[in-house]
C-alpha atoms as a PDB file:
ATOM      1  CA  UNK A   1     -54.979   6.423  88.400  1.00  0.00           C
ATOM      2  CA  UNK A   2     -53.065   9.918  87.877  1.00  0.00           C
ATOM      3  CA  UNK A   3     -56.025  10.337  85.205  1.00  0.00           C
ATOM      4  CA  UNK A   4     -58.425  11.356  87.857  1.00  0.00           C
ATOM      5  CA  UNK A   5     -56.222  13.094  90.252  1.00  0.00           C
ATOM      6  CA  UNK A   6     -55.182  15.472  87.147  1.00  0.00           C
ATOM      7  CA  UNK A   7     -58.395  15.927  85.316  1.00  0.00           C
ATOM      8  CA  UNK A   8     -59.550  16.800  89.128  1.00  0.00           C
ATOM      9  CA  UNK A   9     -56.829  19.072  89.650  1.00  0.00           C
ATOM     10  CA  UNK A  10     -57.004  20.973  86.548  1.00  0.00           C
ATOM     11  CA  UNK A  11     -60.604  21.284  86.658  1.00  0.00           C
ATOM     12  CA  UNK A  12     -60.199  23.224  89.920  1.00  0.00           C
ATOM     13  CA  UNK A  13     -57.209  25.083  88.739  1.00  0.00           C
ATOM     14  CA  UNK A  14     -59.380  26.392  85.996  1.00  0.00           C
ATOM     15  CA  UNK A  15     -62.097  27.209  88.029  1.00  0.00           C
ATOM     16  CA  UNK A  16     -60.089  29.144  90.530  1.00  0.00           C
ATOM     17  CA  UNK A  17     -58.289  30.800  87.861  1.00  0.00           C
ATOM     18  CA  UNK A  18     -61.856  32.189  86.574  1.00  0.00           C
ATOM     19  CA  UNK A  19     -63.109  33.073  90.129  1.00  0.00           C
ATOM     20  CA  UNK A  20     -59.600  35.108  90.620  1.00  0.00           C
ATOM     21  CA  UNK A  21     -60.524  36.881  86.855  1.00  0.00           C
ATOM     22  CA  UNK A  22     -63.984  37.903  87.751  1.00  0.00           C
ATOM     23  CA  UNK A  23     -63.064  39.259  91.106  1.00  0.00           C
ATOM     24  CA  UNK A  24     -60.078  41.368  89.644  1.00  0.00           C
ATOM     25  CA  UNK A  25     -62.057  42.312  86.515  1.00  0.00           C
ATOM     26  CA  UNK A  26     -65.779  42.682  88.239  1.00  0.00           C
ATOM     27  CA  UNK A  27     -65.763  46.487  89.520  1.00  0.00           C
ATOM     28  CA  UNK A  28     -65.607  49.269  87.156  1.00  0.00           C
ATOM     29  CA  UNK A  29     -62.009  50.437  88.227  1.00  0.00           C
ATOM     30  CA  UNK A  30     -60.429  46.884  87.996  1.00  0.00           C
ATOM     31  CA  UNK A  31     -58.449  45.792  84.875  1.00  0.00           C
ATOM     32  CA  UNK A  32     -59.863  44.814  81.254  1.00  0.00           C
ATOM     33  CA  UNK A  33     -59.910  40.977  80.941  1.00  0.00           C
ATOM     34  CA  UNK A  34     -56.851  41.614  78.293  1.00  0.00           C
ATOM     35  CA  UNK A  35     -55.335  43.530  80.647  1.00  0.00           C
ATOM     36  CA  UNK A  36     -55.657  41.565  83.561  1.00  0.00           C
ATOM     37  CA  UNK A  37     -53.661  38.385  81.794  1.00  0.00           C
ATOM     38  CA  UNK A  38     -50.982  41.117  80.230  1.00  0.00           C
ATOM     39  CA  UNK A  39     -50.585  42.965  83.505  1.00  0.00           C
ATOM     40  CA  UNK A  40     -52.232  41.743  86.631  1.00  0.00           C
ATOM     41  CA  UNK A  41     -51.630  38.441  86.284  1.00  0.00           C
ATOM     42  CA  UNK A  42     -48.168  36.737  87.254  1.00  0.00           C
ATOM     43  CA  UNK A  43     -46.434  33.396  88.424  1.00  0.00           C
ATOM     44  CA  UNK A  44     -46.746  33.664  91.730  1.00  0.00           C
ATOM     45  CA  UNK A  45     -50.625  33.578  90.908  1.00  0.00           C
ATOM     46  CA  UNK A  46     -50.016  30.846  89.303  1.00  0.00           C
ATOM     47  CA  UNK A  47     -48.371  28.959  92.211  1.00  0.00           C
ATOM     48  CA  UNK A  48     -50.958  30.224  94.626  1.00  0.00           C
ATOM     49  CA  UNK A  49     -53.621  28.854  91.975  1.00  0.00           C
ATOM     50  CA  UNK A  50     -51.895  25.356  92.012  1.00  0.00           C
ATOM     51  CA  UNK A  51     -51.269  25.222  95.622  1.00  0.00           C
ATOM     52  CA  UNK A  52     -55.649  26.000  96.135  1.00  0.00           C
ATOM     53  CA  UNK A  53     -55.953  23.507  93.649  1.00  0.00           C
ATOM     54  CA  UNK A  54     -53.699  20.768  94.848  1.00  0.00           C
ATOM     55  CA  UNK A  55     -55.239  21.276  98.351  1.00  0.00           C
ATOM     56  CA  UNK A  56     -58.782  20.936  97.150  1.00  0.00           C
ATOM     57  CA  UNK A  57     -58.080  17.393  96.268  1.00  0.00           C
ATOM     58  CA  UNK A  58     -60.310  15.682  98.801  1.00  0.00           C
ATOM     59  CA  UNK A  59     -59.147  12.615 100.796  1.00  0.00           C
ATOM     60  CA  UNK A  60     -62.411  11.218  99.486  1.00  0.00           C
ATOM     61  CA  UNK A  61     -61.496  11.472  95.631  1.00  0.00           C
ATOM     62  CA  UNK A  62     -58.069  10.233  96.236  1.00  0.00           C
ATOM     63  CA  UNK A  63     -59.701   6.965  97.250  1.00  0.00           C
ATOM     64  CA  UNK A  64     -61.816   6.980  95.303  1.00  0.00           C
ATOM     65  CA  UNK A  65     -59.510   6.823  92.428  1.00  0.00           C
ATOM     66  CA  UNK A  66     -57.510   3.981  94.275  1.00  0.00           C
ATOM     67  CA  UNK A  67     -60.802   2.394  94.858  1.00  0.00           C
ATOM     68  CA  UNK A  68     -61.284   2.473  90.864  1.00  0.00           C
ATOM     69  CA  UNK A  69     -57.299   1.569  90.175  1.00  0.00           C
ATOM     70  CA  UNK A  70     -57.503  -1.701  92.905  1.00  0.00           C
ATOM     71  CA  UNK A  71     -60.762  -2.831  94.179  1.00  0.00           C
ATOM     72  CA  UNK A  72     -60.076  -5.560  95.669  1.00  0.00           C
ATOM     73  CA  UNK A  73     -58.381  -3.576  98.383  1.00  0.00           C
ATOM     74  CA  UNK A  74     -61.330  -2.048  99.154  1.00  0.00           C
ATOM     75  CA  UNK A  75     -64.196  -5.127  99.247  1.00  0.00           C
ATOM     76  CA  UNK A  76     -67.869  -4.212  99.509  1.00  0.00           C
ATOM     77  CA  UNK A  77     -67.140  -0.930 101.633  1.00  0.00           C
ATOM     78  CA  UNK A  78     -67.923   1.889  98.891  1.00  0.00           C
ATOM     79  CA  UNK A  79     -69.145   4.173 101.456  1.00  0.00           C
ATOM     80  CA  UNK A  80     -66.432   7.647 101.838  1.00  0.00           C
ATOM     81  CA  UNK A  81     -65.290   7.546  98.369  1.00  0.00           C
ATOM     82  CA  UNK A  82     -66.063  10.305  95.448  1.00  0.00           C
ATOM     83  CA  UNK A  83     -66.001   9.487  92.105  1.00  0.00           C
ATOM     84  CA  UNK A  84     -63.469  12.351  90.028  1.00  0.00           C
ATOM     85  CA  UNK A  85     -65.939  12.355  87.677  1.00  0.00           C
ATOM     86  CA  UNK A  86     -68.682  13.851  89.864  1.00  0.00           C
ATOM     87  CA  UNK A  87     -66.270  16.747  90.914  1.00  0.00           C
ATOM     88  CA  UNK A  88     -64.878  17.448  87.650  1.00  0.00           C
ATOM     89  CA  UNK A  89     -68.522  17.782  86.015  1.00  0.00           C
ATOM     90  CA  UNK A  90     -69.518  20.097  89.094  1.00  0.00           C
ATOM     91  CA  UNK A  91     -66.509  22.126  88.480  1.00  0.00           C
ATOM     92  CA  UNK A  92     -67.483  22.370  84.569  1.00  0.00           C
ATOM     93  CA  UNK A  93     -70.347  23.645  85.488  1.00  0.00           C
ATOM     94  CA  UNK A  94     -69.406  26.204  87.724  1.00  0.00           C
ATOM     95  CA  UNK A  95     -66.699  27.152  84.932  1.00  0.00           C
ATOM     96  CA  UNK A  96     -68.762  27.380  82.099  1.00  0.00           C
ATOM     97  CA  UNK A  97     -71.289  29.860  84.374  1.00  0.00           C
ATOM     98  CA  UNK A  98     -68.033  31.855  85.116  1.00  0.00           C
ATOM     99  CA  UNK A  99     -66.732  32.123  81.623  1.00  0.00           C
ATOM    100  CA  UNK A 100     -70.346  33.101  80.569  1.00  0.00           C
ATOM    101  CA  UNK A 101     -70.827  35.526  82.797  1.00  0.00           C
ATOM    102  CA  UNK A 102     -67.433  37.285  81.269  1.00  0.00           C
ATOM    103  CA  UNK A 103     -69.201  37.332  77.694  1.00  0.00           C
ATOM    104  CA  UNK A 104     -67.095  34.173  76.390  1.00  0.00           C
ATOM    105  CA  UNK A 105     -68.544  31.914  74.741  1.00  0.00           C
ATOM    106  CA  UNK A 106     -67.572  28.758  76.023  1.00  0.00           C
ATOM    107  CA  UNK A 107     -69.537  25.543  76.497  1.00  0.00           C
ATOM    108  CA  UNK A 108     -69.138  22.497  79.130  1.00  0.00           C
ATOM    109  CA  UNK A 109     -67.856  20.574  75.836  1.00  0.00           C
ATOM    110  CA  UNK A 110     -64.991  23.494  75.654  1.00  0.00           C
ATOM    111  CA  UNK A 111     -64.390  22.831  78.818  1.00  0.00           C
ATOM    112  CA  UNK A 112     -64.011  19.501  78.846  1.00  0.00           C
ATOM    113  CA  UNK A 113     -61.890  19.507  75.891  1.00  0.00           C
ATOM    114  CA  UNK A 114     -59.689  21.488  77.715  1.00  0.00           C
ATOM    115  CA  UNK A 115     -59.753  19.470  80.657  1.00  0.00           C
ATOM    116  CA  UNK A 116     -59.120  16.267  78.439  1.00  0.00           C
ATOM    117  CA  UNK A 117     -55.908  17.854  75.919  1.00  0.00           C
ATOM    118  CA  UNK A 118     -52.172  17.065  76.802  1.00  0.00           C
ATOM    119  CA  UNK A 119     -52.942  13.702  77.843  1.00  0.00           C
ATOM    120  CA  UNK A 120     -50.120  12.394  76.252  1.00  0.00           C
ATOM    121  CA  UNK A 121     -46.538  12.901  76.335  1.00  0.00           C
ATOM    122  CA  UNK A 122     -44.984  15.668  73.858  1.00  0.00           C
ATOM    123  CA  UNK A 123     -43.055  14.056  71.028  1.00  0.00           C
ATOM    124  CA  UNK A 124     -39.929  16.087  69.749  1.00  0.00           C
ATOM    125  CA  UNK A 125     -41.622  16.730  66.499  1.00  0.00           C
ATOM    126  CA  UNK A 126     -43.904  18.811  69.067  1.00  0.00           C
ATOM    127  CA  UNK A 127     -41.271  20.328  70.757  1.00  0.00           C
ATOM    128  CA  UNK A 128     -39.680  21.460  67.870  1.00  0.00           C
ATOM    129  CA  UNK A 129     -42.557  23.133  66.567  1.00  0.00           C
ATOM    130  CA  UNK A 130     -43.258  24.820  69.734  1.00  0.00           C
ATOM    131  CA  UNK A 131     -39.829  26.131  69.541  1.00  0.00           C
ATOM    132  CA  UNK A 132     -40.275  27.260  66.117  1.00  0.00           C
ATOM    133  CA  UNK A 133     -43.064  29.216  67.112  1.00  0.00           C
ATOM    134  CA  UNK A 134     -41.339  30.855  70.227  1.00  0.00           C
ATOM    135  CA  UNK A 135     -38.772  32.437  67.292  1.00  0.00           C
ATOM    136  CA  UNK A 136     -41.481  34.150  65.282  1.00  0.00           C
END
C-alpha cells in the first residue's frame, strides 16, 4: 500500500521542487540554477515542499490505494477512487516539461527512475559507503 502513497508523494515533491526552481531562477535578476541549490535553497524549503506535497495527497488516491490493498472492503462501488498511477504519470509529465524548459535533459524514463530508486531498505554495507564518501 505505502508504494502508492510514496511514489505519489514524491512525484509531487519533485514537481513542486521544479515549479519553486523555475520561479526563483525565471527572471533575469534571480539566481543561476547552481546557485539557487548552493544558496537560495534551504531546509525549511524543504519542509514547506513536503508539507505541499503531503497535503496534495487526495482523499481519492488514498482509497484508492486501499481499494487496490483490500477489495473486498470496497465491493462493486469503484466510483471516487484514483488510481496513483494516473497522478504520478500526470506529474511526470508536468516534470519532465519543467526540467526541459531549464535546458536539462531529462526524460519521463529519468523521471520515473527517480521516482522508483530507494525502494528498499539501506543495508550497512550501504551505509558504510555513504559514510566513506561523506569523509572525502
Amino acid at each position: 500500500m505505502d508504494q502508492g502513497v510514496i511514489v505519489t508523494f514524491k512525484a509531487l515533491h519533485l514537481l513542486q521542487t521544479f515549479e519553486r526552481l523555475i520561479k526563483a531562477t525565471d527572471n533575469k535578476t534571480g539566481p543561476s540554477l547552481k546557485d539557487f541549490w548552493r544558496k537560495s535553497f534551504n531546509i525549511l524549503d524543504a519542509i514547506k515542499i513536503t508539507a505541499y506535497a503531503w497535503n496534495k495527497i487526495s482523499e481519492t488516491t488514498m482509497k484508492g490505494v486501499w481499494k487496490k490493498l483490500c477489495p473486498q472492503l470496497f465491493g462493486t462501488n469503484v466510483e471516487g477512487f484514483e488510481e496513483p498511477a494516473e497522478m504520478v504519470q500526470q506529474n511526470t509529465e508536468a516534470i519532465v516539461t519543467l526540467a526541459n524548459s531549464l535546458d536539462l535533459d531529462v526524460s519521463a524514463t529519468d523521471i520515473n527512475d527517480l521516482l522508483e530508486a530507494h525502494k528498499e531498505e539501506l543495508t550497512n554495507e550501504d551505509l558504510l559507503d555513504m559514510e566513506e564518501q561523506e569523509e572525502v
